[in-house]
N, C-alpha and C. Protein backbone atom coordinates (compact mmCIF):
# COMPACT_ATOMS: atom_id res chain seq x y z
N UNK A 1 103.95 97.89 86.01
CA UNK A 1 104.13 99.00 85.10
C UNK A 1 104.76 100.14 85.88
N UNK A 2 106.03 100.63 85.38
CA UNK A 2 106.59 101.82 86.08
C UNK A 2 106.74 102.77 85.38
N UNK A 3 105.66 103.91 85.85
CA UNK A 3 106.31 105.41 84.95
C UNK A 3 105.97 106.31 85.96
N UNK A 4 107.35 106.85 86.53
CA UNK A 4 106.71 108.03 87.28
C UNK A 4 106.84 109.21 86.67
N UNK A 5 106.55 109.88 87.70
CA UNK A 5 106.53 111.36 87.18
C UNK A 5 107.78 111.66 87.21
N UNK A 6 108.35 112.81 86.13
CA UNK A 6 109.78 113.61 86.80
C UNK A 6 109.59 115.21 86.43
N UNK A 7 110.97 115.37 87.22
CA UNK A 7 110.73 116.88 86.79
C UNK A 7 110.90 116.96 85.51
N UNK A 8 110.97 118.36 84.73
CA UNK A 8 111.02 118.55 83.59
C UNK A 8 112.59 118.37 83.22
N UNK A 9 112.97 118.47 81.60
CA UNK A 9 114.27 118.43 81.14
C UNK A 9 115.31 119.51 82.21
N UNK A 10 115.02 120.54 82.24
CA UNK A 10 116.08 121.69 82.74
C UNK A 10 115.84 120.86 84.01
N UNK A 11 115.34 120.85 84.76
CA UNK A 11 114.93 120.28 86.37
C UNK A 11 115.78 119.18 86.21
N UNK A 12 115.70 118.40 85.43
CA UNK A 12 116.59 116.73 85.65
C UNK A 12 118.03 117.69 85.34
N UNK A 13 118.23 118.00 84.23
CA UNK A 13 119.57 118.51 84.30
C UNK A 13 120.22 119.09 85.52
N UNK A 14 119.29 119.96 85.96
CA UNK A 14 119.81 120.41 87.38
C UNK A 14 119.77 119.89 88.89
N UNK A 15 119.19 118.46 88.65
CA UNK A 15 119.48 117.59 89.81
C UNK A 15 120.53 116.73 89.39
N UNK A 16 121.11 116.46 88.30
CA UNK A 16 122.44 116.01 88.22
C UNK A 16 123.48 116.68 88.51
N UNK A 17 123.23 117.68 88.52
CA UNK A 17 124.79 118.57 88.53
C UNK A 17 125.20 119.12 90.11
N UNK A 18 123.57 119.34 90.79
CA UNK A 18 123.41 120.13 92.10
C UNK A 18 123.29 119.09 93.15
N UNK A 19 123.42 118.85 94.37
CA UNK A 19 123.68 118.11 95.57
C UNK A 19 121.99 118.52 96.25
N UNK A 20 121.00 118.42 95.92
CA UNK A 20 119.36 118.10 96.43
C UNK A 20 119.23 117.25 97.93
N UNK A 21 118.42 118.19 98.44
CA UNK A 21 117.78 117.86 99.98
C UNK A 21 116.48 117.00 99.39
N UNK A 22 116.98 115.69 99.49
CA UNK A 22 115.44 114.83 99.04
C UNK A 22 114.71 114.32 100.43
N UNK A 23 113.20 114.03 99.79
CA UNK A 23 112.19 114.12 101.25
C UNK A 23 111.91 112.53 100.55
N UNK A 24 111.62 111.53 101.10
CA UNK A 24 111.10 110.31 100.61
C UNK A 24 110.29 109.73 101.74
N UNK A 25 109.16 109.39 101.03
CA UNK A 25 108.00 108.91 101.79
C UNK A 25 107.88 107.48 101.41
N UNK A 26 107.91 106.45 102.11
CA UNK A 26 107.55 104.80 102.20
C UNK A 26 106.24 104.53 102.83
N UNK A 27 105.57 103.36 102.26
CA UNK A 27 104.26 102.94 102.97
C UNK A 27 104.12 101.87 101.81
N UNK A 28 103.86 100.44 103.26
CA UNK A 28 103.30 99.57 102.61
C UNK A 28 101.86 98.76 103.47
N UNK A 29 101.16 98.46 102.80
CA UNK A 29 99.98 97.82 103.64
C UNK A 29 99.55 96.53 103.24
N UNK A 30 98.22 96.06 103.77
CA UNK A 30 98.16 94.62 103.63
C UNK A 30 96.45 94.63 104.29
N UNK A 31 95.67 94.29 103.10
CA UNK A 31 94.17 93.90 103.61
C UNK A 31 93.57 92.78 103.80
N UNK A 32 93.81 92.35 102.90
CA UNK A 32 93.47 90.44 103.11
C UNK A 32 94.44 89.46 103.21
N UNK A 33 94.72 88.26 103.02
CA UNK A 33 95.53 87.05 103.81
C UNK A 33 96.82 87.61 102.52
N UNK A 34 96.32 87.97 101.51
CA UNK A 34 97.57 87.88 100.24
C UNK A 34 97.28 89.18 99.80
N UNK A 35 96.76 89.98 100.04
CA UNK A 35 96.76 91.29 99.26
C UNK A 35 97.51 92.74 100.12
N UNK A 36 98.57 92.73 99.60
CA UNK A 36 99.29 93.66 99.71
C UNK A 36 99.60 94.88 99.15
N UNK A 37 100.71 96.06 99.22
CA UNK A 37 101.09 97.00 97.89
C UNK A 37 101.90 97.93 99.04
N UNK A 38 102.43 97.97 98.34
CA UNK A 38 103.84 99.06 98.39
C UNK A 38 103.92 101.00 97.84
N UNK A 39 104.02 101.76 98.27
CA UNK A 39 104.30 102.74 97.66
C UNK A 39 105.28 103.76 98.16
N UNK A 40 105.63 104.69 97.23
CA UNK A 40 106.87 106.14 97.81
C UNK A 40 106.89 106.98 96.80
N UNK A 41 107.29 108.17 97.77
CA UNK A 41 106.84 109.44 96.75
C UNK A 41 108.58 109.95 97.01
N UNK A 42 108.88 110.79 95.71
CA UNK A 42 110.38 111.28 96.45
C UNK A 42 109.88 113.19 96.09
N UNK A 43 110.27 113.84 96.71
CA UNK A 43 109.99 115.06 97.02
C UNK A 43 111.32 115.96 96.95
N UNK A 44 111.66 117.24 96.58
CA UNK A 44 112.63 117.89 97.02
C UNK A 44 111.72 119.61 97.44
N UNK A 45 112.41 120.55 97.69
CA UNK A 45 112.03 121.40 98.76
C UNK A 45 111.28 122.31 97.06
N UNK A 46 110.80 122.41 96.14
CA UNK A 46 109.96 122.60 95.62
C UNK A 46 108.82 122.18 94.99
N UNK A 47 109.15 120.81 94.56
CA UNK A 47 108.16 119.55 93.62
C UNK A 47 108.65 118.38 94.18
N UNK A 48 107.30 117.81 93.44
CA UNK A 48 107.12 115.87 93.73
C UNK A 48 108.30 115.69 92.24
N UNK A 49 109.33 114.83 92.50
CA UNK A 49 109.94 114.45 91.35
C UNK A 49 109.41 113.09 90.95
N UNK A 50 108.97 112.45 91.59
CA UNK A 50 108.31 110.43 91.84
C UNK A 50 107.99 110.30 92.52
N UNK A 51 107.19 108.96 92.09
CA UNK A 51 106.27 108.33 92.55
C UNK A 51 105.89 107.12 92.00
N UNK A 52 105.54 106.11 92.52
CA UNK A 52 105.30 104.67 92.16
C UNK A 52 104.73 104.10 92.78
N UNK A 53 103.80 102.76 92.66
CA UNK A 53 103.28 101.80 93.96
C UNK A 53 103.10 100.90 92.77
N UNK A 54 102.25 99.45 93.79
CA UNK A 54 102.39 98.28 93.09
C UNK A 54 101.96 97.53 94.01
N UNK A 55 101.41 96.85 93.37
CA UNK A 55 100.13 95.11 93.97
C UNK A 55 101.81 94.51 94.89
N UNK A 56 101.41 93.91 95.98
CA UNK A 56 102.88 92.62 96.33
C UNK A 56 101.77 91.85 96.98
N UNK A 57 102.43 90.65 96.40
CA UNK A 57 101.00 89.14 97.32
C UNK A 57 102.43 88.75 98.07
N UNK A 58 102.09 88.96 99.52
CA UNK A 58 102.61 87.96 100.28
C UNK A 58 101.82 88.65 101.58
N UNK A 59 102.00 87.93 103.00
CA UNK A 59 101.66 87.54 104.31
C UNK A 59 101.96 88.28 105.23
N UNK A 60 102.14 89.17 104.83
CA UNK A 60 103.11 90.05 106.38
C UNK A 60 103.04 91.23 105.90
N UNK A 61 102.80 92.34 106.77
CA UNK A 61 102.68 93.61 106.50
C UNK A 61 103.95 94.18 106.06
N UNK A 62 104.91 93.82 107.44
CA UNK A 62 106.29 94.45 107.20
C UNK A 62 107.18 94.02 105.98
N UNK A 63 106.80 93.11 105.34
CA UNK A 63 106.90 92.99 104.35
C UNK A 63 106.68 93.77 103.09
N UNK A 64 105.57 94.70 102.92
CA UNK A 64 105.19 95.20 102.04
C UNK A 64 105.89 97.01 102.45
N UNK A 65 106.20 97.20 103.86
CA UNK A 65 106.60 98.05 103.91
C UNK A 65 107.93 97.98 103.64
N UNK A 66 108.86 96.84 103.90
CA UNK A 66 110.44 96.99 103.19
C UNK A 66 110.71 97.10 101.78
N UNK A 67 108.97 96.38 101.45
CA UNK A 67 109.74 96.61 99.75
C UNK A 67 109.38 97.87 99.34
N UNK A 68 108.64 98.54 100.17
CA UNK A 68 108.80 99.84 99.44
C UNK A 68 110.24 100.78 99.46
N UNK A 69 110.76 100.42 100.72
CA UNK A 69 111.98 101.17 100.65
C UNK A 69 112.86 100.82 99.71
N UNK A 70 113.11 99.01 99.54
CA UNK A 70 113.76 98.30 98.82
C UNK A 70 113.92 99.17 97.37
N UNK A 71 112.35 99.45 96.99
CA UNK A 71 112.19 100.20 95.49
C UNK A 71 112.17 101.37 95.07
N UNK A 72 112.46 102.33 96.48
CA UNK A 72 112.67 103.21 96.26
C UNK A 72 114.07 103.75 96.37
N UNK A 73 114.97 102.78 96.79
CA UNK A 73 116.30 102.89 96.95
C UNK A 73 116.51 102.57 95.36
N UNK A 74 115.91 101.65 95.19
CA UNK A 74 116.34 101.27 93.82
C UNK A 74 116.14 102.24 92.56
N UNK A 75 115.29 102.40 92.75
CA UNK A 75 114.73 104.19 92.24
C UNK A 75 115.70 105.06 92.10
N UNK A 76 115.82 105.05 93.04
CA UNK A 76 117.19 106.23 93.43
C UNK A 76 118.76 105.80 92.77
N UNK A 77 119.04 104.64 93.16
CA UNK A 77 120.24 104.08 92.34
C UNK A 77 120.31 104.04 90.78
N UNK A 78 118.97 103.72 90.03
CA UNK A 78 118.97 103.97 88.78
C UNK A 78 119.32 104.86 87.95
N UNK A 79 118.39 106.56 89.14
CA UNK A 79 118.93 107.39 88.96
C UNK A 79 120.15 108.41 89.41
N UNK A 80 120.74 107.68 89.77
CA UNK A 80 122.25 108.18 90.16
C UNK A 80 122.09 109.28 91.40
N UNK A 81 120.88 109.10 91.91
CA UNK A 81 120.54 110.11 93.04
C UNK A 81 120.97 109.65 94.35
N UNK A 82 122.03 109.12 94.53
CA UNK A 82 122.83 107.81 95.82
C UNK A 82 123.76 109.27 96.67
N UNK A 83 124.03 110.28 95.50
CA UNK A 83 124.91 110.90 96.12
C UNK A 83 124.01 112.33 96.87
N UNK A 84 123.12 112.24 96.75
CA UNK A 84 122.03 113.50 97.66
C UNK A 84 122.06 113.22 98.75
N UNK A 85 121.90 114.27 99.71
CA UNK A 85 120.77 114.38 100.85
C UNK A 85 119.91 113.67 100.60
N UNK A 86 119.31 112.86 101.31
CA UNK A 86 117.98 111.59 101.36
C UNK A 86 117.70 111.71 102.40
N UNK A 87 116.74 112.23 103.02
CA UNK A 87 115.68 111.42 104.70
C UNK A 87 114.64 110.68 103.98
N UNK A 88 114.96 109.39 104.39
CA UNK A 88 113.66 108.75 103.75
C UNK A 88 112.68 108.52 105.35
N UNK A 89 111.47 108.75 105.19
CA UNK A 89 110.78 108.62 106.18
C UNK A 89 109.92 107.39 106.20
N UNK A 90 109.13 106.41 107.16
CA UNK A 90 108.86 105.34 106.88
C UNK A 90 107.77 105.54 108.54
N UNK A 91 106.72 105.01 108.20
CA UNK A 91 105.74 105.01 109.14
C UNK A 91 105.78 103.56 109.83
N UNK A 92 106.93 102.88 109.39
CA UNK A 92 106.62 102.16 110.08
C UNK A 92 108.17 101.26 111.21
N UNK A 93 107.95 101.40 112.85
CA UNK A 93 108.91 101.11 113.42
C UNK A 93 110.18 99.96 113.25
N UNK A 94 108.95 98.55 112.88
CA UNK A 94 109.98 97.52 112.40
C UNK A 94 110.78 97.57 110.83
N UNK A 95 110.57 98.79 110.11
CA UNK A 95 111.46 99.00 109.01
C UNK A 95 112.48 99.56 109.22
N UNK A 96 112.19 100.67 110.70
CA UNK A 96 113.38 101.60 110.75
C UNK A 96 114.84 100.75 111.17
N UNK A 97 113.53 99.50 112.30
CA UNK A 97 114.74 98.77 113.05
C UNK A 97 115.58 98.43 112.06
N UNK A 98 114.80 97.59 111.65
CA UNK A 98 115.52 96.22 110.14
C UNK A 98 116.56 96.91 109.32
N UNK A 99 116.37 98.18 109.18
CA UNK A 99 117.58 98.78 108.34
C UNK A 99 118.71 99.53 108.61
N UNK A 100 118.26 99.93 110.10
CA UNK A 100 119.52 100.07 111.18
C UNK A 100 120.23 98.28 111.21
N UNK A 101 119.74 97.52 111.16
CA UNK A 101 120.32 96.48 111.82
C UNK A 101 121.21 96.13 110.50
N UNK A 102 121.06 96.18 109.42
CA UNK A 102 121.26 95.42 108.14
C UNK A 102 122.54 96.40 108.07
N UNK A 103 121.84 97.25 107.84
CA UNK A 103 123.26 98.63 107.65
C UNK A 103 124.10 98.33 108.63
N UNK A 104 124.38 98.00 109.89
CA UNK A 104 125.49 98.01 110.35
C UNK A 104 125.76 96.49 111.39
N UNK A 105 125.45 95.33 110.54
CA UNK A 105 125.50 93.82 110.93
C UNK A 105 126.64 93.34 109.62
N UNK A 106 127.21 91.92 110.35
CA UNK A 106 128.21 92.07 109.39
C UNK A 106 127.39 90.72 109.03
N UNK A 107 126.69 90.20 109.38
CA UNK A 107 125.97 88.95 109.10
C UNK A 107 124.57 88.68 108.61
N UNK A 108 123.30 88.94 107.52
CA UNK A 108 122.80 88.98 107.29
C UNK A 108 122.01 87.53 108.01
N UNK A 109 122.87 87.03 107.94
CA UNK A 109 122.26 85.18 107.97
C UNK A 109 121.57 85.39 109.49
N UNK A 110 122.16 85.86 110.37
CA UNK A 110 122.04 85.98 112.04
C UNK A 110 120.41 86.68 112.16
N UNK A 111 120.29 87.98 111.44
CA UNK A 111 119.41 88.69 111.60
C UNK A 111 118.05 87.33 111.07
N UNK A 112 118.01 87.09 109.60
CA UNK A 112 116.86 86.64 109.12
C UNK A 112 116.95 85.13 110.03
N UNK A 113 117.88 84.23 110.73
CA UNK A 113 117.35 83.87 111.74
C UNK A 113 116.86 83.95 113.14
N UNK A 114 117.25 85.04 113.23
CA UNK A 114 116.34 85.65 114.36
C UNK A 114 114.94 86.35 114.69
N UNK A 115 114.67 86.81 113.45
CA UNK A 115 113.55 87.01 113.05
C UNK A 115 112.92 86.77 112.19
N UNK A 116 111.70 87.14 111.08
CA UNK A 116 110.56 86.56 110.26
C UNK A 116 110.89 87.16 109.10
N UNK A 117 111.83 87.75 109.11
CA UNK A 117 112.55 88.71 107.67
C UNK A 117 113.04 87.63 106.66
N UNK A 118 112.56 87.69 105.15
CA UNK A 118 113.07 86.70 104.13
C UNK A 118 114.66 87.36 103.64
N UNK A 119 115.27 86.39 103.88
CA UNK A 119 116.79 86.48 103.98
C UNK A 119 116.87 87.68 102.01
N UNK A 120 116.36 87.10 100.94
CA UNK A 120 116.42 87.65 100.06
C UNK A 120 116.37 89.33 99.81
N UNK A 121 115.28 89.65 101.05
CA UNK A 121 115.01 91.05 100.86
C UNK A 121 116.34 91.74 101.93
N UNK A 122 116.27 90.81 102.48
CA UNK A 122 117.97 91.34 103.52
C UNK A 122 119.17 91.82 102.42
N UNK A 123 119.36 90.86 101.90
CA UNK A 123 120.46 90.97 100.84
C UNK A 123 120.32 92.43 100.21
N UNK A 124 118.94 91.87 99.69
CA UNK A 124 119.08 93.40 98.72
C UNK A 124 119.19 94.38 99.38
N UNK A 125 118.22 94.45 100.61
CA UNK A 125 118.57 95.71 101.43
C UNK A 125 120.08 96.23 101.50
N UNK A 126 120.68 95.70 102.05
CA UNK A 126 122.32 95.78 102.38
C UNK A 126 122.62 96.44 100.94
N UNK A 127 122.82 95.32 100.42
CA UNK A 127 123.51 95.97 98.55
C UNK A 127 122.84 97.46 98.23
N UNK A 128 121.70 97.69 98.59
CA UNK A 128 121.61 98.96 98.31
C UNK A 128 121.90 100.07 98.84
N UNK A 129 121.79 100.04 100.12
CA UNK A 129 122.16 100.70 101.45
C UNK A 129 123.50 100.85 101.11
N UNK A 130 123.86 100.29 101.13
CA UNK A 130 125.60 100.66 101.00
C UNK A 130 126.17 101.42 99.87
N UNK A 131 125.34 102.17 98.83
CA UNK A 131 125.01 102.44 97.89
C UNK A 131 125.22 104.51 98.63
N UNK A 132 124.28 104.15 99.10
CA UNK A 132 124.16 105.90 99.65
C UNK A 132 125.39 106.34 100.34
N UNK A 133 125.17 107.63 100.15
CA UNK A 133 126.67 109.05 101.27
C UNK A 133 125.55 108.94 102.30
N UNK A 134 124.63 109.64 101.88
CA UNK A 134 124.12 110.77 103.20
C UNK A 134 122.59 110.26 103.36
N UNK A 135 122.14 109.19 103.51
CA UNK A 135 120.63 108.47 103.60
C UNK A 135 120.83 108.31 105.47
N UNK A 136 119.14 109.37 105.58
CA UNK A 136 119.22 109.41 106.75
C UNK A 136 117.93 108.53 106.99
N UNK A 137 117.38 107.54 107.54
CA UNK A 137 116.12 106.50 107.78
C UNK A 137 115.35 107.05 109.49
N UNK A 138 114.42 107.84 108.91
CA UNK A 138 114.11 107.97 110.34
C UNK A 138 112.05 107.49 110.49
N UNK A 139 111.70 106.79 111.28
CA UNK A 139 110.34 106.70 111.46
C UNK A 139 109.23 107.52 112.16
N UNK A 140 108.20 108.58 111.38
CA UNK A 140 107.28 109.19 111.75
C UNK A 140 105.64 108.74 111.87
N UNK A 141 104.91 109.41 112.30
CA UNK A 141 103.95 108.93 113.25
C UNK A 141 102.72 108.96 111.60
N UNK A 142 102.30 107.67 111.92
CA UNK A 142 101.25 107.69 110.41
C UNK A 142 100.20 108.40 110.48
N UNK A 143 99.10 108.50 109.62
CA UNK A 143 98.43 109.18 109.91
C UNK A 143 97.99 110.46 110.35
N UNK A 144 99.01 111.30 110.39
CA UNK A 144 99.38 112.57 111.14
C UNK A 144 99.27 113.55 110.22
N UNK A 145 98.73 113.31 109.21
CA UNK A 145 98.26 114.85 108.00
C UNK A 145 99.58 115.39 107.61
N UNK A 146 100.97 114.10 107.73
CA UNK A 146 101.64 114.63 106.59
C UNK A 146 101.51 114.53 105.39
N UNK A 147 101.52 115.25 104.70
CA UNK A 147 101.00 115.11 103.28
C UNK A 147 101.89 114.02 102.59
N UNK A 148 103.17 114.14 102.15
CA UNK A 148 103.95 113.09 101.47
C UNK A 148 103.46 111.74 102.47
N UNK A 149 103.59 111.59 103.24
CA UNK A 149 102.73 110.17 104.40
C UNK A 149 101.73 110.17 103.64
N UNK A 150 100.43 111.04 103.49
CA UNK A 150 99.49 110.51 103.44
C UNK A 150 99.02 110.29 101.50
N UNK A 151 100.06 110.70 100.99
CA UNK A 151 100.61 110.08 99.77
C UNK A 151 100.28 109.29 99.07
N UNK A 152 101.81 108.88 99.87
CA UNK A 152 101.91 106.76 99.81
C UNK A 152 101.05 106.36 100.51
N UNK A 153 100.24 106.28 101.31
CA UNK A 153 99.03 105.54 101.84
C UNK A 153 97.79 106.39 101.31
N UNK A 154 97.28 106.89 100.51
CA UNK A 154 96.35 106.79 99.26
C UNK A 154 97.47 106.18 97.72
N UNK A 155 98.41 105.89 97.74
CA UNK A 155 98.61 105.24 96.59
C UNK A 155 98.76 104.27 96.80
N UNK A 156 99.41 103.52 97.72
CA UNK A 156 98.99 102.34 98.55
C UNK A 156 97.71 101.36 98.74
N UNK A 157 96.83 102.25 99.00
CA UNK A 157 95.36 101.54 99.40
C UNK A 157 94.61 101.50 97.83
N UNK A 158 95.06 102.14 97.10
CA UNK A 158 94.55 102.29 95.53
C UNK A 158 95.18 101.25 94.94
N UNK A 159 96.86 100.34 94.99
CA UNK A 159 97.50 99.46 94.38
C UNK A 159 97.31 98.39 94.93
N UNK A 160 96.08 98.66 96.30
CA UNK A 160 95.40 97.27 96.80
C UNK A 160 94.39 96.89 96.15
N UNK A 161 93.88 98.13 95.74
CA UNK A 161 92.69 97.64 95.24
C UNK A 161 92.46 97.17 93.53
N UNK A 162 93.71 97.15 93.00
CA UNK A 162 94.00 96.88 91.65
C UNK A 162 95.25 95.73 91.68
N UNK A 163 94.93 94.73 91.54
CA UNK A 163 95.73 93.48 91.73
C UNK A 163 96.80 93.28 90.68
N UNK A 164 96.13 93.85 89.53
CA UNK A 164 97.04 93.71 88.68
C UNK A 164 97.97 95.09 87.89
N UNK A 165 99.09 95.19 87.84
CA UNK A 165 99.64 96.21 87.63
C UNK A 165 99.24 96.72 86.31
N UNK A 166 99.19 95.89 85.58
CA UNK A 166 98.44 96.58 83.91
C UNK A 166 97.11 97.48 84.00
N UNK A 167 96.33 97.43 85.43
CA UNK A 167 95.00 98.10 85.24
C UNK A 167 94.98 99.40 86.48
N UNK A 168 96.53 99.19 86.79
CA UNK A 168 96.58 100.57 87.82
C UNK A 168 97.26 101.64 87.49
N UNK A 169 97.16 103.10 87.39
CA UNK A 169 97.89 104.15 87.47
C UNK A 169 97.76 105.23 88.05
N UNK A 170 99.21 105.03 88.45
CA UNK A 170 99.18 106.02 90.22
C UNK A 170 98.89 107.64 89.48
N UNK A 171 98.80 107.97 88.29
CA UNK A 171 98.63 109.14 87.90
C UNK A 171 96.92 109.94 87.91
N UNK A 172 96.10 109.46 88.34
CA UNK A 172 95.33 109.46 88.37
C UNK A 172 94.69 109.85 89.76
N UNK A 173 95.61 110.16 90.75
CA UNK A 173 95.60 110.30 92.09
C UNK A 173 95.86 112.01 92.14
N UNK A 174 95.44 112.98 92.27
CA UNK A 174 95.52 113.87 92.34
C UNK A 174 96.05 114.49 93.91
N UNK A 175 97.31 115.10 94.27
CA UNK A 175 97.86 115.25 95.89
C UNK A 175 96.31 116.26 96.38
N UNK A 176 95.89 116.81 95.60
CA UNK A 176 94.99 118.18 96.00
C UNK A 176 93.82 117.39 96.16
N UNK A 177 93.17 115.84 96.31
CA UNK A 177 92.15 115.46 96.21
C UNK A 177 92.75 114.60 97.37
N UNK A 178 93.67 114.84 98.85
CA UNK A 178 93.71 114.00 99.93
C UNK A 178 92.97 114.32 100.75
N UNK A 179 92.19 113.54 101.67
CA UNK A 179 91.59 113.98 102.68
C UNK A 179 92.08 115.04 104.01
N UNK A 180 93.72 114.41 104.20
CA UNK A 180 94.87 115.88 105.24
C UNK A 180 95.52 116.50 104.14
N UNK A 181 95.08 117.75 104.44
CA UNK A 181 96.50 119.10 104.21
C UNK A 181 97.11 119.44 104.95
C-alpha cells in the first residue's frame, strides 16, 4: 500500500516550477532469516514531502537497503523530481559502493558476478540512476540522532513488524515521538 504524505496543492505547484535542495534518507533492515523492510523519507529545507516503507522477504540485509533507494528513486521519477538537487543519504557502506559502481560500470553482468548482488536489482538500479542531473549518494554514520536517519529506521523496524502491507501505515508514526532529536 503506497500513500505518502505530500506537500500541499500550492507547495506541489511550487516544486514543479522551482529547482529544490532535496534531503533523502534510505534504511533497510532485516530481523529474522526472511523478514525484512525497506524505508525513505524525502525532505526539503522546510517540510517532510514523503515517506514510505514496506515488508521485503528476502536473505540479506543489503538487500533491503538497495531497495530502498531503488524506491525511492522511483519515487522521485514518478514525480518528475529527477531534475532537483538530491543528496540521498544511506547508512549503509555497501549501498554507497554498489551505486558508485553501477553508475559508472559499463557492465552490469561483471559486477553481480563478482559479488552477491541479484543482477535484477542492478538493472534497475542503473535505469534509474541515469535518470538524475544532480543526485549526490553519500553514506552517514547510523544511529547518530539524525533525525531523517532515525526516520527510516523507526519506519523500518515498524514495516518489520507488520508483514503484511494491508495492516501497516507509516502515518501513524509521529517524527516528534523519536527517541533522537
Amino acid at each position: 500500500m503506497f500513500r505518502p504524505t505530500f506537500a500541499t496543492l500550492s507547495e506541489r505547484r511550487l516544486i514543479k516550477h522551482h529547482r529544490l535542495n532535496l534531503v533523502v534518507y534510505t534504511d533497510g533492515g532485516q530481523r529474522n532469516s526472511n523478514d525484512g523492510a525497506w524505508a525513505y523519507s524525502i525532505n526539503d529545507a522546510s517540510h517532510q514531502l514523503a515517506f514510505n516503507s514496506a515488508y521485503f522477504n528476502t536473505k540479506n540485509n543489503n538487500y533491503c537497503e538497495l531497495e530502498a533507494v531503488i524506491q525511492v528513486l522511483k519515487f522521485l521519477i514518478n514525480h518528475r523530481m529527477y531534475n532537483h538537487k538530491i543528496r540521498l543519504n544511506t547508512d549503509s557502506v555497501s549501498v554507497k559502493s554498489i551505486t558508485h559502481n553501477v553508475r559508472h560500470s559499463i557492465s552490469i553482468q561483471s559486477i553481480a558476478r563478482n559479488t552477491d548482488w541479484k543482477i535484477g536489482q542492478l538493472r534497475v538500479l542503473k535505469q534509474y540512476l541515469h535518470r538524475f542531473t544532480n543526485l549526490h549518494i553519500r553514506q552517514i554514520k547510523g544511529h547518530s540522532g539524525i533525525l531523517g536517519n532515525q526516520l527510516v529506521h523507526e519506519l523500518c523496524s515498524k514495516a518489520m513488524c507488520f508483514r503484511y502491507k494491508d495492516s501497516y501505515d507509516p502515518f501513524k508514526i509521529n517524527p516528534k515521538d523519536l527517541k533522537y532529536r
